[in-house]
C-alpha atoms as a PDB file:
ATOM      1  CA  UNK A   1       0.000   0.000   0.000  1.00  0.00           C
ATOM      2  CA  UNK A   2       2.772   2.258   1.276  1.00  0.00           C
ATOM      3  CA  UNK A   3       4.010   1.769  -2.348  1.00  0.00           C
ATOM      4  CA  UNK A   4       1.225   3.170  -4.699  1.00  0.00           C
ATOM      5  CA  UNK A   5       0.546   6.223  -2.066  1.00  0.00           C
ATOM      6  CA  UNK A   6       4.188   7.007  -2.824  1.00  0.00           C
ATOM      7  CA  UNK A   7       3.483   6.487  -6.377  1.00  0.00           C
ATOM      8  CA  UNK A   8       0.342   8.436  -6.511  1.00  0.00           C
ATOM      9  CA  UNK A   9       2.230  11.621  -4.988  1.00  0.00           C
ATOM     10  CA  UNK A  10       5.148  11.254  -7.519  1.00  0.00           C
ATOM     11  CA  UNK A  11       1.807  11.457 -10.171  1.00  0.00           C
ATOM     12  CA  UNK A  12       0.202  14.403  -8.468  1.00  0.00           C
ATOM     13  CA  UNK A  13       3.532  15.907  -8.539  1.00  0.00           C
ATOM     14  CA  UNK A  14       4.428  15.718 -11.876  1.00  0.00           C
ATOM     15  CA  UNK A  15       0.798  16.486 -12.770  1.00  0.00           C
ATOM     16  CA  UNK A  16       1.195  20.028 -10.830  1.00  0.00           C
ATOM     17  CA  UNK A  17       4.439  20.501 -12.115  1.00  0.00           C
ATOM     18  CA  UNK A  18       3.432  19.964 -16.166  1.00  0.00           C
ATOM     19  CA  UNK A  19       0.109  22.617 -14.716  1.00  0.00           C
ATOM     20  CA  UNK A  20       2.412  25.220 -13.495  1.00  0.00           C
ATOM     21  CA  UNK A  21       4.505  25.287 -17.041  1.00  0.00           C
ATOM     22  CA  UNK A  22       0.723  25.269 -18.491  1.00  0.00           C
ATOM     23  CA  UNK A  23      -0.242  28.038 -16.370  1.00  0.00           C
ATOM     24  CA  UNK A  24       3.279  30.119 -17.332  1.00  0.00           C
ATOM     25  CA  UNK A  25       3.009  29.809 -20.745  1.00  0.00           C
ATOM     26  CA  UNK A  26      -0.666  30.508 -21.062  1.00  0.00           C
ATOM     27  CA  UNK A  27      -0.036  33.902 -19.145  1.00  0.00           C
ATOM     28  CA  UNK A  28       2.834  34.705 -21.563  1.00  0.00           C
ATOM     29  CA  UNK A  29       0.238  33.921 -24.482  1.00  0.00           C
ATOM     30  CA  UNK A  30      -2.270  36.196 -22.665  1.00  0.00           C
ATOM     31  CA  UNK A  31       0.480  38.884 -22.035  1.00  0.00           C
ATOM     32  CA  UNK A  32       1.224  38.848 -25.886  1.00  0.00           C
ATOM     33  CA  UNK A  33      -2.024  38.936 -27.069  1.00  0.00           C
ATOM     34  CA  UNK A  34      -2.826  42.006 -24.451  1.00  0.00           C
ATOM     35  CA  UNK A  35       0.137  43.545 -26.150  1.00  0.00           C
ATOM     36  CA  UNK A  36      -1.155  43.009 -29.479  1.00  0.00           C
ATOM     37  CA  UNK A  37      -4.602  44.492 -28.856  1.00  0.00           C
ATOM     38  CA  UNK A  38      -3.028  47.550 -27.605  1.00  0.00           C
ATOM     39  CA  UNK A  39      -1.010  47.828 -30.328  1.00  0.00           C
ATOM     40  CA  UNK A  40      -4.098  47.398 -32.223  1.00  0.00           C
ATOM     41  CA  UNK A  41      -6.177  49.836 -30.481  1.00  0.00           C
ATOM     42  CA  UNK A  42      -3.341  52.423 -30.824  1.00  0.00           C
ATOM     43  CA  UNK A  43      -3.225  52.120 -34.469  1.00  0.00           C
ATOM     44  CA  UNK A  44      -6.878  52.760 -34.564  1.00  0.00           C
ATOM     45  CA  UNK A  45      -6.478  55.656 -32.378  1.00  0.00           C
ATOM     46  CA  UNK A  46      -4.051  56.991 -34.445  1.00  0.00           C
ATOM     47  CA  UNK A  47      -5.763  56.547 -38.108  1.00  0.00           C
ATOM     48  CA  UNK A  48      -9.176  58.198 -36.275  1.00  0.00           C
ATOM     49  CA  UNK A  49      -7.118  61.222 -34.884  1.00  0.00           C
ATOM     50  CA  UNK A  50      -5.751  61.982 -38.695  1.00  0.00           C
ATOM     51  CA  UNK A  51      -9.071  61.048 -40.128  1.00  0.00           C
ATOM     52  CA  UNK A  52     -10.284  63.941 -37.853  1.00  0.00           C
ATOM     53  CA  UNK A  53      -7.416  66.356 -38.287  1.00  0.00           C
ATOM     54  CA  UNK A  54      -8.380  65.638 -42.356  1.00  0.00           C
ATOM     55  CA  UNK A  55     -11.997  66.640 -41.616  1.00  0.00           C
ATOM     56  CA  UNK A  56     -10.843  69.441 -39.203  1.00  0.00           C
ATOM     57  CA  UNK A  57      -8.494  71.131 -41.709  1.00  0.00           C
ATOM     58  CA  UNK A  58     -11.574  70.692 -44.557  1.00  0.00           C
ATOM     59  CA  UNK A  59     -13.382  72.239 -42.282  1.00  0.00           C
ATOM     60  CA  UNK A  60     -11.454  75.395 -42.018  1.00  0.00           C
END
């Protein structure tokens, strides 16, 4: 008995161990793709603030 306890802790452990390098890399995908959407939404930001300086300058 003594046996497969110690051999069902070795399994949890690795099992925890392959979820922690899970849970790292999914934050760094999360990170990137946060990055990316700001990049995004700066872009955006951008092309709308020259689409209004166009209409302001037509304007005037």
């Amino acid at each position: 008995m003594i046996g497969t306890e110690e051999g069902n802790t070795d399994y949890m452990f690795n099992k925890i161990q392959i979820t922690r390098k899970e849970f790292i890399l999914n934050a760094h995908n999360d990170l990137q793709l946060a990055n990316l959407e700001t990049r995004s939404r700066k872009k955006l930001a951008k092309q709308k603030k020259e689409q209004c300086k166009k209409i302001h300058s037509n304007l005037t």
